[in-house]
Protein backbone atom coordinates (compact mmCIF):
# COMPACT_ATOMS: atom_id res chain seq x y z
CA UNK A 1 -1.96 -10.44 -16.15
CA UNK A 2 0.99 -10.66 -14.16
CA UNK A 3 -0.69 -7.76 -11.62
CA UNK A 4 -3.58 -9.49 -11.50
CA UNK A 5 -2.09 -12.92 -10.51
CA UNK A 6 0.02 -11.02 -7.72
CA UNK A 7 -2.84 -9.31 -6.08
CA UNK A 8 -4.91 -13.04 -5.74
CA UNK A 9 -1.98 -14.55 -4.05
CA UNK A 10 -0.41 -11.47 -2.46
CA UNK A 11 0.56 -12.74 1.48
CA UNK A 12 2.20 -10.25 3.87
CA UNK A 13 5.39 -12.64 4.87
CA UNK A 14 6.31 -12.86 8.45
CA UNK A 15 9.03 -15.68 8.27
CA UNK A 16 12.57 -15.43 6.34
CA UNK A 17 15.10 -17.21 5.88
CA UNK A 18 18.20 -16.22 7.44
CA UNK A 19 19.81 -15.45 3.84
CA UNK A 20 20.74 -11.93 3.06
CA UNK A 21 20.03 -10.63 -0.72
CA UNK A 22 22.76 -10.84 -3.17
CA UNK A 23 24.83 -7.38 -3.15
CA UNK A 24 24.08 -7.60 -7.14
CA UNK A 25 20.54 -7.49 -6.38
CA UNK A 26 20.88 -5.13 -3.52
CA UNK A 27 22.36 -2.61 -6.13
CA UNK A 28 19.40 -3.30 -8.27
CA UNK A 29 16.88 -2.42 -5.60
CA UNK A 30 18.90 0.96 -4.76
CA UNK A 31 18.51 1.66 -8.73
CA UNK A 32 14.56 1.07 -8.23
CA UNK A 33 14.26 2.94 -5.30
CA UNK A 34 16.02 5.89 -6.67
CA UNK A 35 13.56 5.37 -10.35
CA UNK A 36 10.66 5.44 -7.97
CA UNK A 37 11.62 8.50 -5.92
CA UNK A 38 11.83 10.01 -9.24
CA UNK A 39 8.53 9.75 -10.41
CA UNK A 40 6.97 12.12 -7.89
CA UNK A 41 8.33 15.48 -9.10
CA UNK A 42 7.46 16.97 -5.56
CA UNK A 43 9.67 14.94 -3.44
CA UNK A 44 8.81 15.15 0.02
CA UNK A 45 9.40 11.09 1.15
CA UNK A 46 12.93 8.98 0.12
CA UNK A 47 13.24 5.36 0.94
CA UNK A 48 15.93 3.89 2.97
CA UNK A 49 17.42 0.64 2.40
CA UNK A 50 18.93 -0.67 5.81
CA UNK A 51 20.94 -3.65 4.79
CA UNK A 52 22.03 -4.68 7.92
CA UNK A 53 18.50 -5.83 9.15
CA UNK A 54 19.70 -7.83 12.96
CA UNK A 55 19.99 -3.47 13.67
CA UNK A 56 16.50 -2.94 12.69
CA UNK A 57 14.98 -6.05 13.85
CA UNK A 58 16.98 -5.98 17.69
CA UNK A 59 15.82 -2.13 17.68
CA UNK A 60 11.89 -2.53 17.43
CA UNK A 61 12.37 -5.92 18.88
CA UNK A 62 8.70 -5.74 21.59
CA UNK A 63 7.80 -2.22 19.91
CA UNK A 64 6.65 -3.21 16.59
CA UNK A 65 4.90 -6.11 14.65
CA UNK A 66 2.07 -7.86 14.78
CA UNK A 67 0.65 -8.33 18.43
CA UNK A 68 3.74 -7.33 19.50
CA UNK A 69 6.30 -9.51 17.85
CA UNK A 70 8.59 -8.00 15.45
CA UNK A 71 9.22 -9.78 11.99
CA UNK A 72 12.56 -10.33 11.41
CA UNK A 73 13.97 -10.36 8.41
CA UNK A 74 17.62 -9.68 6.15
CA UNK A 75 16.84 -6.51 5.50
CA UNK A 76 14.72 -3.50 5.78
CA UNK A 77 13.45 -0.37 3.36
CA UNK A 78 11.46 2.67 4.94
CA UNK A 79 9.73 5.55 4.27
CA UNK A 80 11.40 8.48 5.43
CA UNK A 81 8.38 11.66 5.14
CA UNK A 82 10.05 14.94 5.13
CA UNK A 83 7.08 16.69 4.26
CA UNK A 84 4.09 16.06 6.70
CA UNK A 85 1.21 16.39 4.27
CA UNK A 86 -1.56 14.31 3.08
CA UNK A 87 -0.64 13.93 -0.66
CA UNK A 88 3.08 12.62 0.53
CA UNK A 89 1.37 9.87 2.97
CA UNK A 90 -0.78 9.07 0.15
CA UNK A 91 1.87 8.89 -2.60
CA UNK A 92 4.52 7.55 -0.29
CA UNK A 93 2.01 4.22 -0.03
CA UNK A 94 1.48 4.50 -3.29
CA UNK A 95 5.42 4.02 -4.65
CA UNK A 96 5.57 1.51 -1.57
CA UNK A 97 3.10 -0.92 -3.34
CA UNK A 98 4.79 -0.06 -6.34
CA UNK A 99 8.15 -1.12 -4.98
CA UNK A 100 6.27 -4.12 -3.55
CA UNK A 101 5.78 -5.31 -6.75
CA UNK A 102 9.29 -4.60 -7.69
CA UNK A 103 10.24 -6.60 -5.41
CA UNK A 104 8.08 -9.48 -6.20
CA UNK A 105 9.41 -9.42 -9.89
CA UNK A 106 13.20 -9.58 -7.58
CA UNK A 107 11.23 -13.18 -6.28
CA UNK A 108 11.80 -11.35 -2.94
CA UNK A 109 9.00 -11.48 -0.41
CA UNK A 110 7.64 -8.66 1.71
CA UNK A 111 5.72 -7.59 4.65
CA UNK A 112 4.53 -3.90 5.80
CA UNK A 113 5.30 -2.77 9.27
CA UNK A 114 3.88 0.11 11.42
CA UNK A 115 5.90 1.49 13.40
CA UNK A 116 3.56 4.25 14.38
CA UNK A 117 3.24 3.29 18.14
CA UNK A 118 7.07 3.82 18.51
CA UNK A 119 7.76 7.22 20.02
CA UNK A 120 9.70 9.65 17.93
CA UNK A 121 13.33 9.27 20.49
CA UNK A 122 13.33 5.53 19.62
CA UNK A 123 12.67 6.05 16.21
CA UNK A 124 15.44 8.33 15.34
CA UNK A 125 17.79 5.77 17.54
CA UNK A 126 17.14 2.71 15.43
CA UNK A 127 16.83 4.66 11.78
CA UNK A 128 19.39 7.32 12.36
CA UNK A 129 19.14 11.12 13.56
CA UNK A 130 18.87 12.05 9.75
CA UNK A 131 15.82 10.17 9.73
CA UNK A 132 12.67 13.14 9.54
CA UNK A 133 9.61 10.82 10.31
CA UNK A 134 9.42 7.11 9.21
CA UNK A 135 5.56 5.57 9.88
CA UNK A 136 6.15 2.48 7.76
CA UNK A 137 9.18 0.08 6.99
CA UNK A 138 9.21 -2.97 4.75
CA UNK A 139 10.56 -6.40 5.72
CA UNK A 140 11.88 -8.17 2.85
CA UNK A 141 14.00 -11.05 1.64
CA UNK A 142 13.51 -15.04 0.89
CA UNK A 143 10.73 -16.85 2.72
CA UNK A 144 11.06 -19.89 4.88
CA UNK A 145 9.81 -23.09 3.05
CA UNK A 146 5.86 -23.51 4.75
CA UNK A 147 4.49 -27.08 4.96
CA UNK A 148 2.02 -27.56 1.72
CA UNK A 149 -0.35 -29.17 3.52
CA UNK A 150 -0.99 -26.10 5.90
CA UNK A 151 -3.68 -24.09 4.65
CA UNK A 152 -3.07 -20.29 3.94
CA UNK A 153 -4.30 -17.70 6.53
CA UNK A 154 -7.71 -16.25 4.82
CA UNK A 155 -8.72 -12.72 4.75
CA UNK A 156 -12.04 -11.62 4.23
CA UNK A 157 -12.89 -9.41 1.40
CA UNK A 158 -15.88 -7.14 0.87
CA UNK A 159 -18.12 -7.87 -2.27
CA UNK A 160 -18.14 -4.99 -5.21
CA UNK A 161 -21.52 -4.22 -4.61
CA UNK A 162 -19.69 -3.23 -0.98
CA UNK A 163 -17.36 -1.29 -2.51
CA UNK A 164 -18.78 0.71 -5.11
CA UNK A 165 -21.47 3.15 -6.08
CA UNK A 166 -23.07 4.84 -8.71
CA UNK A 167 -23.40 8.32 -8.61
CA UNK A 168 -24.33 8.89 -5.15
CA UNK A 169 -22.69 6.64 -1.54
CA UNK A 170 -26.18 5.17 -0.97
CA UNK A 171 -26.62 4.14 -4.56
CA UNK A 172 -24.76 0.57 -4.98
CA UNK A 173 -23.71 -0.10 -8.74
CA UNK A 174 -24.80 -3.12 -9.97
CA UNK A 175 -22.35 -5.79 -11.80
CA UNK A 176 -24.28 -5.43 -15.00
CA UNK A 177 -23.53 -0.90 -15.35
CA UNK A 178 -19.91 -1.94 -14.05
CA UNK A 179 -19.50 -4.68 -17.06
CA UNK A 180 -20.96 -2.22 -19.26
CA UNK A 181 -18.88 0.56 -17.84
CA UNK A 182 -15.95 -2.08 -18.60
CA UNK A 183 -14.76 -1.64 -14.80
CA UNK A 184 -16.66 -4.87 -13.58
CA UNK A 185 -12.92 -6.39 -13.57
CA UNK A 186 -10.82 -3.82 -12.33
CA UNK A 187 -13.37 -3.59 -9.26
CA UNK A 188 -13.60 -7.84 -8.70
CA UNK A 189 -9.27 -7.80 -8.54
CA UNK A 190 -9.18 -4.54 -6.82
CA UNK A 191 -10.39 -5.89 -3.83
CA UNK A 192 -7.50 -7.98 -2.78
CA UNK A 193 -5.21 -5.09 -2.42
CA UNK A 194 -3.95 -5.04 0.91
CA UNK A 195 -4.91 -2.67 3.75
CA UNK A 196 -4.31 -2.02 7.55
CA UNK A 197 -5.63 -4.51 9.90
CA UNK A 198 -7.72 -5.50 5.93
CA UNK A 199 -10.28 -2.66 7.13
CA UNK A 200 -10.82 -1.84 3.44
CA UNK A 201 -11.95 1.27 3.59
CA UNK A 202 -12.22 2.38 0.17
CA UNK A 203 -15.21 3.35 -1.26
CA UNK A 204 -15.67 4.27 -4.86
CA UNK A 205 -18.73 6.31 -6.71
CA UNK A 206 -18.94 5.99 -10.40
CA UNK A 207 -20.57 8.36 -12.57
CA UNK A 208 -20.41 8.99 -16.49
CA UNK A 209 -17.44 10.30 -17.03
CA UNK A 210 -15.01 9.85 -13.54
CA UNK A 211 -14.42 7.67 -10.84
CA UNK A 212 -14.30 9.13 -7.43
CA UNK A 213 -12.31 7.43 -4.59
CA UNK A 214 -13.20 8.01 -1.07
CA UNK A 215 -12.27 6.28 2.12
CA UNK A 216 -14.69 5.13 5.07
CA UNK A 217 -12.96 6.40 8.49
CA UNK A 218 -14.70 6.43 11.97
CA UNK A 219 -12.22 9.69 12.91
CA UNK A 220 -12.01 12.68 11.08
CA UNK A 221 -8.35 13.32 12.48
CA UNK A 222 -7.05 10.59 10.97
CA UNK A 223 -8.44 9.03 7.64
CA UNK A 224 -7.00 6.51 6.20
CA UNK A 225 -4.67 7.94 3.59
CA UNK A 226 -2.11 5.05 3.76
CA UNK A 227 -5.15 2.82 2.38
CA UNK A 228 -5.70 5.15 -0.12
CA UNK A 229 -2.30 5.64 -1.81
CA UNK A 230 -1.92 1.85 -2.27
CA UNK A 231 -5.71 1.23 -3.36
CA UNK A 232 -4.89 3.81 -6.22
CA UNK A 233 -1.63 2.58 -7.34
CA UNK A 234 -3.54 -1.27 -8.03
CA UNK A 235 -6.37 1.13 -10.24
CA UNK A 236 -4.70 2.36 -12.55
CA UNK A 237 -2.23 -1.05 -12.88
CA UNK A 238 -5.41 -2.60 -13.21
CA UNK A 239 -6.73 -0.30 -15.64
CA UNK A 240 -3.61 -0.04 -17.49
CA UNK A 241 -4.19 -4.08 -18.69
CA UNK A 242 -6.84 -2.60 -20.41
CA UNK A 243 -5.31 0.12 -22.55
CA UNK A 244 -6.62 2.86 -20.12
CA UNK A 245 -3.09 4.84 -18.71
CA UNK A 246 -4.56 7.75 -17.03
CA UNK A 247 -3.73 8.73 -13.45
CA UNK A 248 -5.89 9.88 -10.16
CA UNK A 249 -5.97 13.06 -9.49
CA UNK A 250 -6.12 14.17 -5.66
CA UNK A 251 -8.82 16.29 -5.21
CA UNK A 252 -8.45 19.72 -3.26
CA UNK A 253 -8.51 19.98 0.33
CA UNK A 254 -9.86 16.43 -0.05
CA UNK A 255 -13.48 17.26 -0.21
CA UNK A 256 -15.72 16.49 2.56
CA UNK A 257 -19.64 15.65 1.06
CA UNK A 258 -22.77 14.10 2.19
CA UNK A 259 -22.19 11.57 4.17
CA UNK A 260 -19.57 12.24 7.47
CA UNK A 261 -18.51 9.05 7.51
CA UNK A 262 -16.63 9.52 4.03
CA UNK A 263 -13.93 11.53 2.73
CA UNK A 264 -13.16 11.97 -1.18
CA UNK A 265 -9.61 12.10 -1.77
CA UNK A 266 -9.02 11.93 -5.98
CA UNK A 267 -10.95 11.35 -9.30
CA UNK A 268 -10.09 9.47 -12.06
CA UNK A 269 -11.43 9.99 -15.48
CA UNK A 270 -12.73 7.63 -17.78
């Protein structure tokens, strides 16, 4: 239930104390990285912990954030890709949620940053020449005390019947076959994972023996595989609670069918 109570109060944290991590813990969160980076047998992405965070923060200081400010926090962990293909954006997001919950379990706060809109020369500056291409960092450490009384920001969230389908994308699935289907659940939760800019793009088709994920993207060039990755990682957790432990499978080429607007990227089977 723990997953479940995470993803109803998960907040992206923009404020932190000025308190850097215990070294102890620091240690543990290399150990976790280096577990996680494990689990994907084809490599292709590592995580970088950058303790010393005023280097990061003073670097994309006016380049990155939200609407321009930076966050600024104790310390930093990206996403280094070293290979540039869709499954490694997609998995990289994926272990990235997972580490976010990690870190939770740490009682560390996060917050995800693009830093897309930085060009490349900057880039390697701030995160070292090593560095192949880093999209995404994460801000982390011990938030600043908020006043109780202030209510917490609010982000809309589209309703299941939004969200998923049954058998075809024009064919919504009604709570009633989802309860039956014993997904009714995993589908209300599921849609307070977090996503760029909360676009929620994921769309979902259900049929008797899989679930297909797809994502909703206005250009083809760039779908929203980030989304994806970290929409699939919540799934299965949410699945697991149930008994079920099987995993998505990405599907080749990332299929492209009926409607334009769509893109399937994996199936998971029930």
């Amino acid at each position: 239930m723990r997953i479940i109570n995470f993803l109803m109060d998960r907040r992206s944290i923009r404020d932190y104390k000025n308190k850097k991590v215990n070294p102890d813990v620091l240690d543990k969160i290399r150990q976790i990285l280096r577990e996680i980076e494990s689990q994907y047998a084809e490599g292709g992405f590592e995580f970088k912990l950058y303790e010393n965070g005023d280097n990061i923060y003073n670097g994309l200081k006016g380049l990155a954030g939200y609407s321009g400010i930076m966050v600024k926090s104790p310390h930093y962990i990206a996403v280094d890709i070293k290979k540039k293909e869709d499954k490694t954006i997609i998995y990289s997001a994926y272990y990235m949620e997972e580490l976010v919950t990690k870190l939770n379990e740490l009682d560390l706060d996060t917050c995800w940053i693009s830093v897309y809109d930085v060009d490349m020369k900057k880039r390697k500056e701030v995160f070292g020449e090593s560095s192949n291409e880093i999209n995404f960092i994460l801000a982390f450490g011990y938030p600043k005390r908020n006043n109780p009384l202030l209510k917490k920001p609010y982000s809309a969230r589209i309703g299941v019947e939004e969200m998923v389908f049954h058998k075809d994308i024009d064919n919504p699935a009604s709570i009633e076959y989802l309860e039956q289907r014993g997904l009714a659940d995993t589908f209300f939760y599921l849609r307070y994972a977090p996503s760029i800019k909360n676009r929620q793009p994921w769309r979902f088709i259900v049929t008797d023996d899989k679930v297909h994920l797809l994502v909703k993207y206005d250009d083809e060039q760039n779908p929203p595989l980030v989304d994806a990755g970290v929409a699939m990682y919540y799934f299965e957790a949410l699945q697991e609670l149930q008994g079920v432990k099987h995993k998505w499978s990405l599907l080749d080429g990332f299929l492209h069918e009926g409607n334009a607007n769509y893109r399937y990227i994996a199936e998971f089977q029930l």
